[in-house]
Protein backbone atom coordinates (compact mmCIF):
# COMPACT_ATOMS: atom_id res chain seq x y z
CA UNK A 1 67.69 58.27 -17.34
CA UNK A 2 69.47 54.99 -17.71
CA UNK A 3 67.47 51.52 -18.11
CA UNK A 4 68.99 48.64 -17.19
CA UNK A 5 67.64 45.26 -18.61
CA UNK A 6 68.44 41.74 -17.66
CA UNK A 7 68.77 39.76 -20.57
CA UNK A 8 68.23 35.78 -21.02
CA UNK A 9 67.88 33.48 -24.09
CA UNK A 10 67.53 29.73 -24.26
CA UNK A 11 65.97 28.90 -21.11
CA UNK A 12 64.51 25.83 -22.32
CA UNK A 13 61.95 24.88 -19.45
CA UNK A 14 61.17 21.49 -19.40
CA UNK A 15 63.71 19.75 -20.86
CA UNK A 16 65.13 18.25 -17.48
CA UNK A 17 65.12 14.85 -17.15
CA UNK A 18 66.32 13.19 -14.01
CA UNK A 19 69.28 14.44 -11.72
CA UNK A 20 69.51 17.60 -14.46
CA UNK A 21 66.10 18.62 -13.28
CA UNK A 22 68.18 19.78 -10.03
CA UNK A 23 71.25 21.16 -11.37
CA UNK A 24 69.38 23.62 -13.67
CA UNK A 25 66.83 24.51 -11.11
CA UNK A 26 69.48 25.54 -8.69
CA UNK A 27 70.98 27.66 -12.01
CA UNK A 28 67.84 29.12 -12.23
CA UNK A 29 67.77 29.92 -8.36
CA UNK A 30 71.28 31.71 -8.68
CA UNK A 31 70.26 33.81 -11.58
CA UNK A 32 67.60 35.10 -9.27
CA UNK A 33 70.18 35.78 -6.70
CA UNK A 34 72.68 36.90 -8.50
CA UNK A 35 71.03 39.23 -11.00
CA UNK A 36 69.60 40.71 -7.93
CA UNK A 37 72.83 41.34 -6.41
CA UNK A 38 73.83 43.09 -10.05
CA UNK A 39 71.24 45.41 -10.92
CA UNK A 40 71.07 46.25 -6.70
CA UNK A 41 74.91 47.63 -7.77
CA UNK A 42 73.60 50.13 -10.57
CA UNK A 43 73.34 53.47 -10.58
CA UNK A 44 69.26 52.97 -11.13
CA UNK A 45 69.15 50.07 -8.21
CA UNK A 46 66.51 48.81 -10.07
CA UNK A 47 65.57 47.54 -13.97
CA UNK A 48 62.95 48.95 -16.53
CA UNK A 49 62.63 45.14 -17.55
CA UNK A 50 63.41 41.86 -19.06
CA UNK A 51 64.87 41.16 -22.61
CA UNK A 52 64.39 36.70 -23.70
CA UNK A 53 65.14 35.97 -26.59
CA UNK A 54 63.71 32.99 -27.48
CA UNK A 55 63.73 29.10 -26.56
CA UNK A 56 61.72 30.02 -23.38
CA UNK A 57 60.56 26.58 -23.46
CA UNK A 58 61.87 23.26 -24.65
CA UNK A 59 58.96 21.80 -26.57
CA UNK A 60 55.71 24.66 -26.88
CA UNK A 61 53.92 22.91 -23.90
CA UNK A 62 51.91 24.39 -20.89
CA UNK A 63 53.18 23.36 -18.40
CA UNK A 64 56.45 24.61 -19.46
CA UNK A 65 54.90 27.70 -19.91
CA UNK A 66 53.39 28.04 -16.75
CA UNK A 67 56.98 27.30 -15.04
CA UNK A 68 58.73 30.31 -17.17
CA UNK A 69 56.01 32.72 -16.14
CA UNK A 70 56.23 31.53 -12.47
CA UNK A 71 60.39 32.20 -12.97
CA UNK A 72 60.04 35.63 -14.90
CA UNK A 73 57.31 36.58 -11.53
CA UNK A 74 60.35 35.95 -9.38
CA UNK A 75 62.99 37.83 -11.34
CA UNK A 76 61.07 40.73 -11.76
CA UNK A 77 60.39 40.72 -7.99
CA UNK A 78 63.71 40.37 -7.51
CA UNK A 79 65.40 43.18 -9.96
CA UNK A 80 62.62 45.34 -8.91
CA UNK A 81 60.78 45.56 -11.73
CA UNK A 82 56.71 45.23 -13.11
CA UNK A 83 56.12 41.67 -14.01
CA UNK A 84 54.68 43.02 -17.22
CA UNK A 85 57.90 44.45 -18.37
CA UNK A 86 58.99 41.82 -20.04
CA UNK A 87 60.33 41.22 -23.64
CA UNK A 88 59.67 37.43 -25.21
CA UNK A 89 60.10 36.84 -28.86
CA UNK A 90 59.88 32.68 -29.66
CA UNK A 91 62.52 30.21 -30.28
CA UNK A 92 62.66 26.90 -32.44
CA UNK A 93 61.90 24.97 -29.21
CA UNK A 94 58.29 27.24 -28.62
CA UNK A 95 57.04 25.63 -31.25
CA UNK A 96 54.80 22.39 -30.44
CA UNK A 97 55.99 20.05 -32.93
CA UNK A 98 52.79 17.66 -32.01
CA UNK A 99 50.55 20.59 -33.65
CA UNK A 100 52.25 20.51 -36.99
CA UNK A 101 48.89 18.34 -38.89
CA UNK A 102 48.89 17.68 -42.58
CA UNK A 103 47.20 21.38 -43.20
CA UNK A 104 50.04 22.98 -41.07
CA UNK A 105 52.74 20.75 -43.18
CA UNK A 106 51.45 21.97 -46.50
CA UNK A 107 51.30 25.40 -45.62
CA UNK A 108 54.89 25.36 -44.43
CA UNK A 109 55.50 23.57 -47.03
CA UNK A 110 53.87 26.35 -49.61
CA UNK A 111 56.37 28.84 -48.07
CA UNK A 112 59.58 26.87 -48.32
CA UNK A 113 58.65 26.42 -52.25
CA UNK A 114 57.23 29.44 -53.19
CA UNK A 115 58.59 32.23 -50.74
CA UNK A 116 57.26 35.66 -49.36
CA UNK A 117 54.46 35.33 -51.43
CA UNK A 118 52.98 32.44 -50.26
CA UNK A 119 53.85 33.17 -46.79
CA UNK A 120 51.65 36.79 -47.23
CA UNK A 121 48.96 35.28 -48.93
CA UNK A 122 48.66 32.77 -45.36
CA UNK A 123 48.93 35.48 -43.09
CA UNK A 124 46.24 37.83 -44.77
CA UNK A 125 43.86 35.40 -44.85
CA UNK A 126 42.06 34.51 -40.95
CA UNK A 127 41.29 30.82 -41.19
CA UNK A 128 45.03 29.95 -42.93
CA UNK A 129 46.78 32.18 -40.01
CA UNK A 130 45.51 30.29 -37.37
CA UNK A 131 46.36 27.03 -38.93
CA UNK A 132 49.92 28.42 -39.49
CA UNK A 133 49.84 29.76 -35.45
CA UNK A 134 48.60 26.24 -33.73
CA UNK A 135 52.54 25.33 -33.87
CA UNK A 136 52.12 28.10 -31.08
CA UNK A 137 49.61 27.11 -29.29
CA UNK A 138 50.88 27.62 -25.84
CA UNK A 139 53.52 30.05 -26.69
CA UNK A 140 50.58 32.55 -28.43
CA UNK A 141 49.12 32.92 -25.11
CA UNK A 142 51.92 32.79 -23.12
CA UNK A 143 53.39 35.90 -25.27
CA UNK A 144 50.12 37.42 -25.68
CA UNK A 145 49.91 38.08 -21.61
CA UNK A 146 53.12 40.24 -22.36
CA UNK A 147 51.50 42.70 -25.26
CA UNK A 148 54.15 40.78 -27.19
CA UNK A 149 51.64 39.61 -29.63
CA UNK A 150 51.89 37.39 -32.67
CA UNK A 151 50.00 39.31 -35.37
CA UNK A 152 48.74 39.34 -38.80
CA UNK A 153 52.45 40.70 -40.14
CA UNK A 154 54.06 38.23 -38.36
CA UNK A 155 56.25 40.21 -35.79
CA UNK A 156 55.04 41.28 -32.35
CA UNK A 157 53.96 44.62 -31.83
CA UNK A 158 52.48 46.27 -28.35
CA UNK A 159 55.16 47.50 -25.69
CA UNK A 160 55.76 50.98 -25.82
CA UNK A 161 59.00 52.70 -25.68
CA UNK A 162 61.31 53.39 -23.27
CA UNK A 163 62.51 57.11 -22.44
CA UNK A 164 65.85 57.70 -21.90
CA UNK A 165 65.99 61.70 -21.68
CA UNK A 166 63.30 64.31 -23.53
CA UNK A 167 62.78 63.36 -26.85
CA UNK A 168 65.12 60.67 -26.53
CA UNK A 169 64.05 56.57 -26.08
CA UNK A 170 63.89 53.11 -27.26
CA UNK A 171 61.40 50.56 -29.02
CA UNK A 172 61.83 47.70 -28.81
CA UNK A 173 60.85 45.17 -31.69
CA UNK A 174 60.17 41.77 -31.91
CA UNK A 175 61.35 39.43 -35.21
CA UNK A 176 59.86 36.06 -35.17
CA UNK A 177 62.50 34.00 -36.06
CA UNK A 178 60.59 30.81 -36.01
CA UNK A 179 57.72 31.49 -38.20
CA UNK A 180 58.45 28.74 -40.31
CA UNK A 181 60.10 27.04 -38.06
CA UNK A 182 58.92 22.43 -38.71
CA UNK A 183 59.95 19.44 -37.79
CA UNK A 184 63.20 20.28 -40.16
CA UNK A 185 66.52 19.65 -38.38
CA UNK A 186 68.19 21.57 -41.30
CA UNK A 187 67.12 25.06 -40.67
CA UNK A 188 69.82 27.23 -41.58
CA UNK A 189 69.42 29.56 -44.25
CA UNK A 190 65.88 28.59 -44.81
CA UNK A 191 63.90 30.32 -42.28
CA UNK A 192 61.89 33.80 -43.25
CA UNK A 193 60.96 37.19 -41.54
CA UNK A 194 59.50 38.62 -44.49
CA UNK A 195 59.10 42.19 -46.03
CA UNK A 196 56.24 42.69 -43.04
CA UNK A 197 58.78 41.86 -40.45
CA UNK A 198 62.14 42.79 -41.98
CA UNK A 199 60.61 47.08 -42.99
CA UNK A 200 61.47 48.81 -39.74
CA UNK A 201 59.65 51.77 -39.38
CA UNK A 202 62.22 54.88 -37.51
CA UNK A 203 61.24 57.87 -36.19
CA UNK A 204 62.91 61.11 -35.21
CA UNK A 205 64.78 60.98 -31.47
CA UNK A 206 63.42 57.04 -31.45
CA UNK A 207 66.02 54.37 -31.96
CA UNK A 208 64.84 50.50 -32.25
CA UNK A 209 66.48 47.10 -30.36
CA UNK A 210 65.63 44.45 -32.34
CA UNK A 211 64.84 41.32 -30.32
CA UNK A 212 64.90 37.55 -32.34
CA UNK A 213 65.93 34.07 -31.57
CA UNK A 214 67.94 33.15 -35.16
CA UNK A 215 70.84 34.78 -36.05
CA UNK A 216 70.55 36.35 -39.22
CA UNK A 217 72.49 33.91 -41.63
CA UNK A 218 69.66 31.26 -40.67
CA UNK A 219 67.28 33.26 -42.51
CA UNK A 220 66.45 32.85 -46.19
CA UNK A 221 66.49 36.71 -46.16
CA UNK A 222 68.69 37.71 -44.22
CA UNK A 223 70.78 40.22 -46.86
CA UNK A 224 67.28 42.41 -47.01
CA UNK A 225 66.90 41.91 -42.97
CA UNK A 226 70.62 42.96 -42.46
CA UNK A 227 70.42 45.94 -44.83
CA UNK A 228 67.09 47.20 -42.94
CA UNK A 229 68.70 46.53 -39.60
CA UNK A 230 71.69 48.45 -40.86
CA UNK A 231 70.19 51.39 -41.38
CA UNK A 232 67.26 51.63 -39.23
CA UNK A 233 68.21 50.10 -36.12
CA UNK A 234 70.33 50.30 -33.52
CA UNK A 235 70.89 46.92 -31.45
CA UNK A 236 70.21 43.40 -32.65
CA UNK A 237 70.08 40.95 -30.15
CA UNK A 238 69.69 37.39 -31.17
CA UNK A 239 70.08 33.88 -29.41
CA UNK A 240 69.91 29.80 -30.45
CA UNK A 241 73.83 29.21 -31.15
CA UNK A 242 74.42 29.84 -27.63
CA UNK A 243 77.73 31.21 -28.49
CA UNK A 244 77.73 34.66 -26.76
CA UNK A 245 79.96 37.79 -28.95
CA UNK A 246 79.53 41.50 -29.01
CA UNK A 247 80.50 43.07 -31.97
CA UNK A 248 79.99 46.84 -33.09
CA UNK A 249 78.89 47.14 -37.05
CA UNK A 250 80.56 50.91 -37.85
CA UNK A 251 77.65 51.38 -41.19
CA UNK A 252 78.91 54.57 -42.27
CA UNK A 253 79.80 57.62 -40.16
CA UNK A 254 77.24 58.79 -37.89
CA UNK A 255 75.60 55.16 -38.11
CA UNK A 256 76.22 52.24 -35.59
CA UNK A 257 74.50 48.75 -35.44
CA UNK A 258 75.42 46.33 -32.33
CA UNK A 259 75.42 43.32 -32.72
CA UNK A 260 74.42 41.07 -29.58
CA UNK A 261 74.84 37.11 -29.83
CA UNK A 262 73.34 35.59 -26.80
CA UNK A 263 75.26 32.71 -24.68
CA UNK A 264 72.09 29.97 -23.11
CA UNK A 265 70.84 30.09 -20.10
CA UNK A 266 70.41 27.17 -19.69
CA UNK A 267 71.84 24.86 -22.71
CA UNK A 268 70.69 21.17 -22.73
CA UNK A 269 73.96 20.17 -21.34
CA UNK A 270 76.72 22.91 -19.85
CA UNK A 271 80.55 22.25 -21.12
CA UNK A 272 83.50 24.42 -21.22
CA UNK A 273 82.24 25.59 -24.42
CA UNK A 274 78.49 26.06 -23.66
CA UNK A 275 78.09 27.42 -20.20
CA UNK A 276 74.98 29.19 -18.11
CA UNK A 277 75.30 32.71 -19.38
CA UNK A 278 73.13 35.55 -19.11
CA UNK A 279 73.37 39.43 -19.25
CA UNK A 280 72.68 42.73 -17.72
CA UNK A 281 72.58 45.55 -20.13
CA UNK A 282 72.17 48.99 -19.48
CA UNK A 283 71.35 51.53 -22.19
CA UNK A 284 71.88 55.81 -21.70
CA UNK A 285 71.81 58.49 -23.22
CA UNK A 286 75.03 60.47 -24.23
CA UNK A 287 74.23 63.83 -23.60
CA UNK A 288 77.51 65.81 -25.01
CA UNK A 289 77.97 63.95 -28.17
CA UNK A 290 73.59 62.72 -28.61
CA UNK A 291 74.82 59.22 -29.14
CA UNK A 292 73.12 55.67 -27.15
CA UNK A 293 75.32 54.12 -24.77
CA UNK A 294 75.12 50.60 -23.80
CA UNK A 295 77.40 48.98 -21.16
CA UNK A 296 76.63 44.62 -21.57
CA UNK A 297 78.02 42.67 -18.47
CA UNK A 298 77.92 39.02 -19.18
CA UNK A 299 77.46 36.99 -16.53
CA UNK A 300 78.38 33.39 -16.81
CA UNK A 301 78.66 30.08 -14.54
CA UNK A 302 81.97 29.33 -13.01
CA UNK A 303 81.53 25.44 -12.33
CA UNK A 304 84.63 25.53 -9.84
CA UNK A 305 82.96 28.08 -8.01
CA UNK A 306 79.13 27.04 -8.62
CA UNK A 307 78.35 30.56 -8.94
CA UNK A 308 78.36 33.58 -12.27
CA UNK A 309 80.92 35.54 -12.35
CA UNK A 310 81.55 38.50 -14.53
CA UNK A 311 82.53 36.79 -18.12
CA UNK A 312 84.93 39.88 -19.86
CA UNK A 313 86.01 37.71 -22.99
CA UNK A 314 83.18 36.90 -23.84
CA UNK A 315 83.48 40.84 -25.13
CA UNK A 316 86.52 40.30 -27.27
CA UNK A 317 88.86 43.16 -25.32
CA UNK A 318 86.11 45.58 -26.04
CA UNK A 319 84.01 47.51 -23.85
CA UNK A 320 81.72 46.74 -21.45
CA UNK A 321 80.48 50.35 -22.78
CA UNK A 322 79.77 51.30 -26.46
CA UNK A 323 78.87 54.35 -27.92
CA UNK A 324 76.94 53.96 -30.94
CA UNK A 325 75.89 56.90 -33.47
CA UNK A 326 72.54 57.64 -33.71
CA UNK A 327 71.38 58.95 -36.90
CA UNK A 328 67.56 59.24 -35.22
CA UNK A 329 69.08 60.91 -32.53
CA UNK A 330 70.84 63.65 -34.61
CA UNK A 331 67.43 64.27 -36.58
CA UNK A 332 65.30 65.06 -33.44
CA UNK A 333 65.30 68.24 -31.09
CA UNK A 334 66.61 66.74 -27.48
CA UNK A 335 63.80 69.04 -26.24
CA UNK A 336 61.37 67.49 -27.88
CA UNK A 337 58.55 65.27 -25.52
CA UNK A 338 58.54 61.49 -25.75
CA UNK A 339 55.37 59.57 -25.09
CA UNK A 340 56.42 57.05 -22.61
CA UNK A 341 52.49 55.01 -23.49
CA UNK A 342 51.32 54.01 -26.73
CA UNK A 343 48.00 52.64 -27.82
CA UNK A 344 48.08 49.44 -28.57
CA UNK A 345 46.61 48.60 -31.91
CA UNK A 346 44.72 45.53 -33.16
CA UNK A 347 43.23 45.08 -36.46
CA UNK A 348 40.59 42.92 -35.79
CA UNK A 349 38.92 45.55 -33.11
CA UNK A 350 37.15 48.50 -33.97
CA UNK A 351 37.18 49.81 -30.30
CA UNK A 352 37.16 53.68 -29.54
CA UNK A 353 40.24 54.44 -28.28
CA UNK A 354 41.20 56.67 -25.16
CA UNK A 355 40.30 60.17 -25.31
CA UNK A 356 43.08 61.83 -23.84
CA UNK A 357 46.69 61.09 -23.64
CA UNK A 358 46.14 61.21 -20.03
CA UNK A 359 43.40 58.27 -20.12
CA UNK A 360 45.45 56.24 -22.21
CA UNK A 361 48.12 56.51 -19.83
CA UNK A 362 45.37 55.24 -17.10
CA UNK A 363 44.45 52.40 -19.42
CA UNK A 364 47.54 51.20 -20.21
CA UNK A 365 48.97 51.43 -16.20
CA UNK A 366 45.79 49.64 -15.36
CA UNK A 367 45.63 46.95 -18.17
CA UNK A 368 49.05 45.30 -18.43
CA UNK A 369 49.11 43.06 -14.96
CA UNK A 370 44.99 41.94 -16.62
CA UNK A 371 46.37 41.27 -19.69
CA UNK A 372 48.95 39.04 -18.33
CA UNK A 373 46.78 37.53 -15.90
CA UNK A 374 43.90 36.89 -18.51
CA UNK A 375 45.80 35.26 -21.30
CA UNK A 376 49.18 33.48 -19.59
CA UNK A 377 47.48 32.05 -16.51
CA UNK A 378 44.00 31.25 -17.65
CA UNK A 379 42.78 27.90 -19.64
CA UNK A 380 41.31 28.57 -22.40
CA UNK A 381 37.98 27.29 -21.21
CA UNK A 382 38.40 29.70 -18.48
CA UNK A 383 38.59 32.78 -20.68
CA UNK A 384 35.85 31.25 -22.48
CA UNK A 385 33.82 31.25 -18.66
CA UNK A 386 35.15 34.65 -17.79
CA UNK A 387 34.02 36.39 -20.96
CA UNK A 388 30.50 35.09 -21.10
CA UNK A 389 30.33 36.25 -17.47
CA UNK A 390 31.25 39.46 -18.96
CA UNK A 391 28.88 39.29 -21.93
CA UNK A 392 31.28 40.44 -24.05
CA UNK A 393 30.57 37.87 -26.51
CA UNK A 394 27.86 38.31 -29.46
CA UNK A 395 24.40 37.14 -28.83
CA UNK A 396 24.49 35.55 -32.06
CA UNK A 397 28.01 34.33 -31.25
CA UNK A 398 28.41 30.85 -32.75
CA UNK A 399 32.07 30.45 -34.59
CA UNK A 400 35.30 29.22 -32.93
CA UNK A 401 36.92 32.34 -31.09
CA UNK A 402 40.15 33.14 -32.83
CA UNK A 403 43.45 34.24 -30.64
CA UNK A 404 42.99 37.84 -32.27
CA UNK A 405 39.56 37.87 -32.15
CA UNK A 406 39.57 36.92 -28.15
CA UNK A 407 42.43 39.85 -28.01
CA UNK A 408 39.83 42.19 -29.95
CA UNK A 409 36.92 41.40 -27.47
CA UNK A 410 39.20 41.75 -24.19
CA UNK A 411 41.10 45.21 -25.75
CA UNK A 412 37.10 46.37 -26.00
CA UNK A 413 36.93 45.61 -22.32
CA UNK A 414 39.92 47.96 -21.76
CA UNK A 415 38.75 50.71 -23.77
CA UNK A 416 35.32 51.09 -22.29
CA UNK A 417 36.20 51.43 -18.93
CA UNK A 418 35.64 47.36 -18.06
CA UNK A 419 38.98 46.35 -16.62
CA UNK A 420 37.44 46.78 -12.65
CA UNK A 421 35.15 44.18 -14.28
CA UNK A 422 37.82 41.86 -15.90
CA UNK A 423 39.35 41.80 -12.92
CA UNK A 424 36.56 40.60 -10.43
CA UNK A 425 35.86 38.28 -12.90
CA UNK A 426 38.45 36.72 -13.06
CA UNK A 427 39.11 36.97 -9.10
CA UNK A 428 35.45 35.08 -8.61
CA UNK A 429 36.83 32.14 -11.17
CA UNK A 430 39.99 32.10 -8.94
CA UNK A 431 37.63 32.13 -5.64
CA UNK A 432 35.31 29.36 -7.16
CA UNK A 433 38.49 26.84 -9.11
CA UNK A 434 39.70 27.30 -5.10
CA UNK A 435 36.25 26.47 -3.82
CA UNK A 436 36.14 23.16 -5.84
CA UNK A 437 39.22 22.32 -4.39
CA UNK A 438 41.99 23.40 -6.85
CA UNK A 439 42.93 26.30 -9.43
CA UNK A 440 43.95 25.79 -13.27
């Protein structure tokens, strides 16, 4: 079965000032509309999710935060989709620039001179991580409400994949582009995945979409990234030039890597060269010759019209549908099952995990919408209030509560049967922030 996706990078909520403010809200409005109209016109009538790649905000801060979620509620309404299927990996502009102290400059600063090695030695140990993560401070949480976690390798793991016939489907991964990303205005060709990120793991009848803000020549690594992509993945979708191309990579026969460069959203200021672009992208399942199919329809904003139109050129003459080879594909019996849930694993929880394929299934059905509700549209204090209403915090509990370690303590919840209890929780916070007068 087909999935259809609407795609978006570069969104960059919050950096309106004055009459702009109005202009891009109204784009926003008419990507609502009109990616309604669009994925109402497919086969499917409906989308298995959202793809962003990066820039969802324009400077890491709530507020901007809590306007993209608001947004992504509405297009998922709209396209007909879960509000929990949704794809985020960060941008440049999630970073909070304010949060980069002395200890978060020398520790970027370790990485820049002394490479991967530094840069594993900082994410293996707790206290340094978490220093290294308060540049995303509001994006962590943000992302976290999406299973698109930040985690101790770096990338973002968590969304299971998507099934496009018996023993044929998708995973999506998530690079994170920025994790060295500073107050540097000279970025390009210094930034690093690595080896943690950059290894992509394949399996038989599973082929991977790669999801990441930078373009590969702004990393310090990107020969070793491009090689790994080359060979192990399928689609590579990227954003921050805001210069949209589609190009098909022919690796060697039977082996196909696409190569997606996003147009913006919504760039800082639209010109001929830079307009409001988005996509819709649809991936199938070739059944005669076991290849992937994706059809890409850019969309992009036609100022005499003040409306998107379909945007061909931006395909160069090729297309909209590609067939790629899939070496995965070829590998795996079509008869084969696919497991359309995974558990969702987190090192710093030593939870029992669901009995049954069947319970997991319940668990994971049940927990997304808490998840998101829990960690992108509660205060910290209030998941503070909400979890010692719970008691699911130590008796003897005394240290400052980590991101992972609140992620380890709520994934607990999940797997003992406590999400009826997460939720009323956090429904009598709601009840009582709207008895005071006002909600976070």
């Amino acid at each position: 079965m087909a999935a259809v996706f609407v795609h978006v990078s570069d969104i960059h909520f919050g950096q309106e000032r004055g009459g702009v403010k109005f202009v891009h809200d109204d784009v926003k409005k008419q990507v609502l509309a009109d990616a309604a109209r669009e994925v109402a016109g497919t086969t499917e009538q409906k989308a298995a999710g959202i793809l962003v790649t990066g820039d969802i905000a324009y400077s890491g801060q709530h507020a901007e935060y809590k306007e993209a979620g608001a947004w992504l509620d509405k297009l998922a309404e709209v396209i007909c989709c879960k509000n929990t299927d949704v794809h985020v990996v960060p941008g440049n502009h999630d970073i909070d620039r304010e949060q980069i102290s002395q200890s978060v400059g020398f520790l970027l600063s370790r990485v820049l001179d002394e490479g991967e090695g530094a840069l594993d030695e900082i994410l293996d140990n707790d206290i340094d991580r978490e220093i290294f993560y308060k540049r995303f401070k509001e994006y962590r949480p943000f992302a976290e409400g999406y299973n698109c976690s930040l985690d101790k390798d770096g990338n973002l793991k968590g969304k299971p994949p998507i099934e496009l016939a018996p023993g044929r489907s998708l995973r999506f991964v998530g690079f994170n582009s920025a994790l060295i990303c500073s107050k540097r205005k000279d970025e390009e060709g210094k930034l690093l995945l690595g080896a943690r990120q950059r290894v992509l793991q394949v399996e038989d009848g599973e082929e991977l979409v790669v999801l990441a803000h930078h373009p590969l020549h702004w990393l310090q690594d990107s020969e070793q990234a491009k090689r790994y992509l080359r060979n192990r993945a399928r689609v590579f979708i990227s954003g921050h030039e805001h210069k949209p191309r589609v190009h098909v990579d022919p690796v060697k026969a039977g082996c196909d890597l696409m190569m997606i460069a996003s147009g913006a959203m919504v760039p800082p200021t639209a010109t001929e060269e830079y307009k409001y672009t988005y996509n819709i992208i649809t991936f199938d399942w070739d059944a005669d010759s076991d290849d992937l199919l994706v059809t890409v329809k850019p969309r992009e904003w036609r100022d005499e019209d003040k409306a998107f139109r379909d945007a061909p050129e931006q395909l160069d003459g090729n297309g909209p549908t590609f067939k790629l080879a899939c070496p995965n594909y070829y590998t795996a019996k079509p008869t084969c099952p696919v497991p359309t849930h995974q558990a969702r694993g987190d090192e710093t929880s030593d939870a029992p995990g669901p009995e049954s394929a069947e319970e997991e299934s319940v668990i994971n059905d049940d927990y997304a919408p808490l998840l998101l509700r829990y960690f992108r549209d509660l205060l910290p204090a209030q998941r503070i209030i909400v979890l010692v209403k719970l008691k699911a915090l130590p008796d003897d509990w005394s240290e400052p509560l980590s991101h992972a370690m609140e992620r380890g303590i709520v994934d607990r919840l999940a797997a003992t049967g406590r999400l009826n209890d997460l939720g009323r929780a956090m429904d009598d916070l709601a009840n009582d922030n709207n008895g005071n007068g006002g909600a976070a």
